[in-house]
N, C-alpha and C. Protein backbone atom coordinates (compact mmCIF):
# COMPACT_ATOMS: atom_id res chain seq x y z
N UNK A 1 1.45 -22.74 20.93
CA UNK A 1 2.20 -21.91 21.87
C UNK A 1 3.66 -21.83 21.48
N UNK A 2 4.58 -21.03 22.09
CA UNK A 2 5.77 -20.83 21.38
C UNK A 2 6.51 -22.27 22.57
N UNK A 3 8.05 -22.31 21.31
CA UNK A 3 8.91 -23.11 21.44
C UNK A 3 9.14 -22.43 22.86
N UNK A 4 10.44 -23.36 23.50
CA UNK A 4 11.84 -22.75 24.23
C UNK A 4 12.78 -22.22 23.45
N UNK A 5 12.86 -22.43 21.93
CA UNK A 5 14.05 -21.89 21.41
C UNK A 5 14.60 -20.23 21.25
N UNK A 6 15.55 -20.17 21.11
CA UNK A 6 15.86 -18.78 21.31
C UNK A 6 15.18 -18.26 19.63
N UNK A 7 15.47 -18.71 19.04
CA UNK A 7 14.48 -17.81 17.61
C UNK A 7 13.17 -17.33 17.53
N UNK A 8 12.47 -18.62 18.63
CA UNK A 8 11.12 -18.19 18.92
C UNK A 8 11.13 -17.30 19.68
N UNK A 9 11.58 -16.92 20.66
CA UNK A 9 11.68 -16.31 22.20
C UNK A 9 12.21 -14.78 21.21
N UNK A 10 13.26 -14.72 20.21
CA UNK A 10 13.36 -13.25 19.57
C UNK A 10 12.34 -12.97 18.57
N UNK A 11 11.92 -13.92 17.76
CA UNK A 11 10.86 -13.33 17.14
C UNK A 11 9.49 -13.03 18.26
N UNK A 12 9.04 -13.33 19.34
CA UNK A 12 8.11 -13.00 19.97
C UNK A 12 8.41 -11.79 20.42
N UNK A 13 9.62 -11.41 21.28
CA UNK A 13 9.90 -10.21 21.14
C UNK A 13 9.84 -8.63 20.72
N UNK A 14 9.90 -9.51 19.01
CA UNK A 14 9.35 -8.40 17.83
C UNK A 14 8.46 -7.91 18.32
N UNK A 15 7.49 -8.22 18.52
CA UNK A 15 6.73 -8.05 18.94
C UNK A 15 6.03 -7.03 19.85
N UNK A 16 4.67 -7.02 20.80
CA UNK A 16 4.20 -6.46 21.83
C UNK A 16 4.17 -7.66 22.71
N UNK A 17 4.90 -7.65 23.86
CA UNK A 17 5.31 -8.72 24.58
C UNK A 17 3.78 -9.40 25.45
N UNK A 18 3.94 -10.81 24.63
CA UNK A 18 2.08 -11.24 25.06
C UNK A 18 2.52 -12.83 25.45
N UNK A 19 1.83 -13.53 26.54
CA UNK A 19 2.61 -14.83 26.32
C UNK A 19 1.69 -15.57 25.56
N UNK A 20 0.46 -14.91 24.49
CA UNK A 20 -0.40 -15.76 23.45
C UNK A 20 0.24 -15.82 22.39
N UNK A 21 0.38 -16.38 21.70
CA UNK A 21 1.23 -16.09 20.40
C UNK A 21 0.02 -15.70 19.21
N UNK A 22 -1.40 -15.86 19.46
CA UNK A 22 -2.41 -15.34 18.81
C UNK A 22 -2.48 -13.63 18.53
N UNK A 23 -2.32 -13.36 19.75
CA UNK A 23 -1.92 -11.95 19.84
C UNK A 23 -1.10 -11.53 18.60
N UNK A 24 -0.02 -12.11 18.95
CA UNK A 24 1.02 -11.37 17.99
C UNK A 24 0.89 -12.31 16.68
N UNK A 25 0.50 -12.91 16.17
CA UNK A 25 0.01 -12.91 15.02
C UNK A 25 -1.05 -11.91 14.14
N UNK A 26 -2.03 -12.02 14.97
CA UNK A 26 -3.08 -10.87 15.02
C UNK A 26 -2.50 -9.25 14.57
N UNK A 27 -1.25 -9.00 15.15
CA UNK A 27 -0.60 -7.79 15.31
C UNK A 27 0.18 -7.82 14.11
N UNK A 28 0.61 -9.04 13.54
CA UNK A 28 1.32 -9.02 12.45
C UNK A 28 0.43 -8.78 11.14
N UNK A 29 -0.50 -9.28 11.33
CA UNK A 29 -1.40 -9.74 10.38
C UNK A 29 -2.36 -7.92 9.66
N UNK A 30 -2.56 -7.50 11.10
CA UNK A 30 -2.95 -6.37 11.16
C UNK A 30 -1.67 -4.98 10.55
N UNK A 31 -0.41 -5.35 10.51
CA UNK A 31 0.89 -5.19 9.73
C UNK A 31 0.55 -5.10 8.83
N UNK A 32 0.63 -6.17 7.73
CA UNK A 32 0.45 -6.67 6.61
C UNK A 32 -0.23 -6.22 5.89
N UNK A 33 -2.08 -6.04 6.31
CA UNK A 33 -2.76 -5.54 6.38
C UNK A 33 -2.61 -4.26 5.89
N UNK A 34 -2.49 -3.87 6.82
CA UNK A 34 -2.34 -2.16 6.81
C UNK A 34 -0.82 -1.54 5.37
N UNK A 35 -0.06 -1.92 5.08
CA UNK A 35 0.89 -2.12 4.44
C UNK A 35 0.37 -2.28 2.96
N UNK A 36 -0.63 -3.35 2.72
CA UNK A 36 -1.34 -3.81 1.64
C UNK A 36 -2.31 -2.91 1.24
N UNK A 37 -3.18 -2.53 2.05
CA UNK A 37 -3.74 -1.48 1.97
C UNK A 37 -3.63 0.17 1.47
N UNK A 38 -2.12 0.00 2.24
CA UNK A 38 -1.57 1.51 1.91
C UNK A 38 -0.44 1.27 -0.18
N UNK A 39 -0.88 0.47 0.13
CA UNK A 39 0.16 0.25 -1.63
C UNK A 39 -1.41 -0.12 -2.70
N UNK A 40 -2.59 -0.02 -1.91
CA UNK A 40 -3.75 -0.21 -2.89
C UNK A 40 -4.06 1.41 -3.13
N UNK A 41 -3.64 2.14 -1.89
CA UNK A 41 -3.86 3.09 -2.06
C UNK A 41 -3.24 4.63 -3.15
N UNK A 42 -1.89 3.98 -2.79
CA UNK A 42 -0.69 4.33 -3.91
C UNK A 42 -0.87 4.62 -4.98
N UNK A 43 -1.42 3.05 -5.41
CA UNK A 43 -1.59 2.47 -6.82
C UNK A 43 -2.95 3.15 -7.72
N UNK A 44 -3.71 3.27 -6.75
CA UNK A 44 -5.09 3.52 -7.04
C UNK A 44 -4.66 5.54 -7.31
N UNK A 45 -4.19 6.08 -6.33
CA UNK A 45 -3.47 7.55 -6.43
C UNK A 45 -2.57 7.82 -7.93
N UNK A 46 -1.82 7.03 -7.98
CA UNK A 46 -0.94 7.12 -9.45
C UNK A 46 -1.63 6.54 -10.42
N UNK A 47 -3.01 5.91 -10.65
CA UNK A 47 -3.65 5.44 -11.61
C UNK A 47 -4.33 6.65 -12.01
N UNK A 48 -5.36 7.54 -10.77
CA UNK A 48 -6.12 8.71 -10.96
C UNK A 48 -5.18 9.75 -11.73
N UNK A 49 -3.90 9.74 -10.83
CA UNK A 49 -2.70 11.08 -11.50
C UNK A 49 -2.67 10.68 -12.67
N UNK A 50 -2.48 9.59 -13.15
CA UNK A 50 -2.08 9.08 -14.53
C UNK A 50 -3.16 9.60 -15.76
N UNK A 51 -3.99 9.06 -15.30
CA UNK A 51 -5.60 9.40 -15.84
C UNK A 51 -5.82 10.68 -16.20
N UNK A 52 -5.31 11.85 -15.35
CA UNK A 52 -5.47 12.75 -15.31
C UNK A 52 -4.67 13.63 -16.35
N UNK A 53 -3.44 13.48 -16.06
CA UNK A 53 -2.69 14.15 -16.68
C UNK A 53 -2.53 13.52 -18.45
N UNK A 54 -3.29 11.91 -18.60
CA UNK A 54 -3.59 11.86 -20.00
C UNK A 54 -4.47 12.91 -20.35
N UNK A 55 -5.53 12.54 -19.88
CA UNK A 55 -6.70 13.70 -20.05
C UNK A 55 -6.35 15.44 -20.70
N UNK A 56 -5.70 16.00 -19.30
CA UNK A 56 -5.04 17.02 -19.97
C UNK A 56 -3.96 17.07 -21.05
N UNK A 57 -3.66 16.37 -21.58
CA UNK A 57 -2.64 16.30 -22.98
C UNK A 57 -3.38 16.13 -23.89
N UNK A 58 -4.07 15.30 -23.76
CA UNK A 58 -5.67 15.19 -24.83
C UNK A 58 -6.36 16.45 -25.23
N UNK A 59 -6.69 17.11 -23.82
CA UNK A 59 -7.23 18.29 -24.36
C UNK A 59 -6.26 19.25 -24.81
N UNK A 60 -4.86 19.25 -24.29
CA UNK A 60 -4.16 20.22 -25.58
C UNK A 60 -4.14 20.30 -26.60
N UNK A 61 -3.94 18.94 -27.06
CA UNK A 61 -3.88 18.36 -28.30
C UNK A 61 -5.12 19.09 -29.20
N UNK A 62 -6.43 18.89 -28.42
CA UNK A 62 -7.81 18.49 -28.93
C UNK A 62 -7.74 20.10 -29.36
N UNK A 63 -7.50 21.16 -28.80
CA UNK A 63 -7.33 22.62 -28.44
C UNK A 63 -6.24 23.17 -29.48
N UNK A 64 -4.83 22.84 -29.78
CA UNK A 64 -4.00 22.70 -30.80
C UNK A 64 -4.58 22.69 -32.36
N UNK A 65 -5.33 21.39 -32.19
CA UNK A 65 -5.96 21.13 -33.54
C UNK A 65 -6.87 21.60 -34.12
N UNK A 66 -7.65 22.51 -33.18
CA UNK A 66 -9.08 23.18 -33.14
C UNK A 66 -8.20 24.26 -33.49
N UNK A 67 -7.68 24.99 -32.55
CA UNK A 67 -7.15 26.62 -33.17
C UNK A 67 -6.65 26.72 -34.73
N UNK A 68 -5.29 25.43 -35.04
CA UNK A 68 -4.68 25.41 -36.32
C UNK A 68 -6.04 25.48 -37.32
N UNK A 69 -6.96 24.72 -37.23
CA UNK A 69 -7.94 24.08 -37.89
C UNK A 69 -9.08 25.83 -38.63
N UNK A 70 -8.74 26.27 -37.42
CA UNK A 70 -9.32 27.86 -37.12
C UNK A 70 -8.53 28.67 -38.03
């Protein structure tokens, strides 16, 4: 359960005002969470873009060499 101290009493605050402190862990956690999630998502987005736009340089290339070749 939380302290009397005033650090505890402002960080609970932060919070959604609950007198469980499970709660707001839960709420943090679910933060974090969600945060982590959204930077897997990012990452995973700029890996596909990445992927992609190798791809298409490849096939210029591949297309370049074929015409000269022509």
């Amino acid at each position: 359960m939380l302290k009397g101290t005033t650090l505890d009493k402002k960080l609970h605050q932060m919070y959604i005002p609950n007198p469980y402190l499970q709660t707001c862990n839960k709420i943090h956690f679910t933060e974090i969470y969600g945060l982590f999630v959204t930077f897997i998502d990012i990452t995973t987005l700029s890996f596909a873009f990445g992927l992609l736009a190798c791809g298409l340089s490849v096939r210029e290339l591949i297309l370049k060499e074929y015409i000269t070749l022509k």
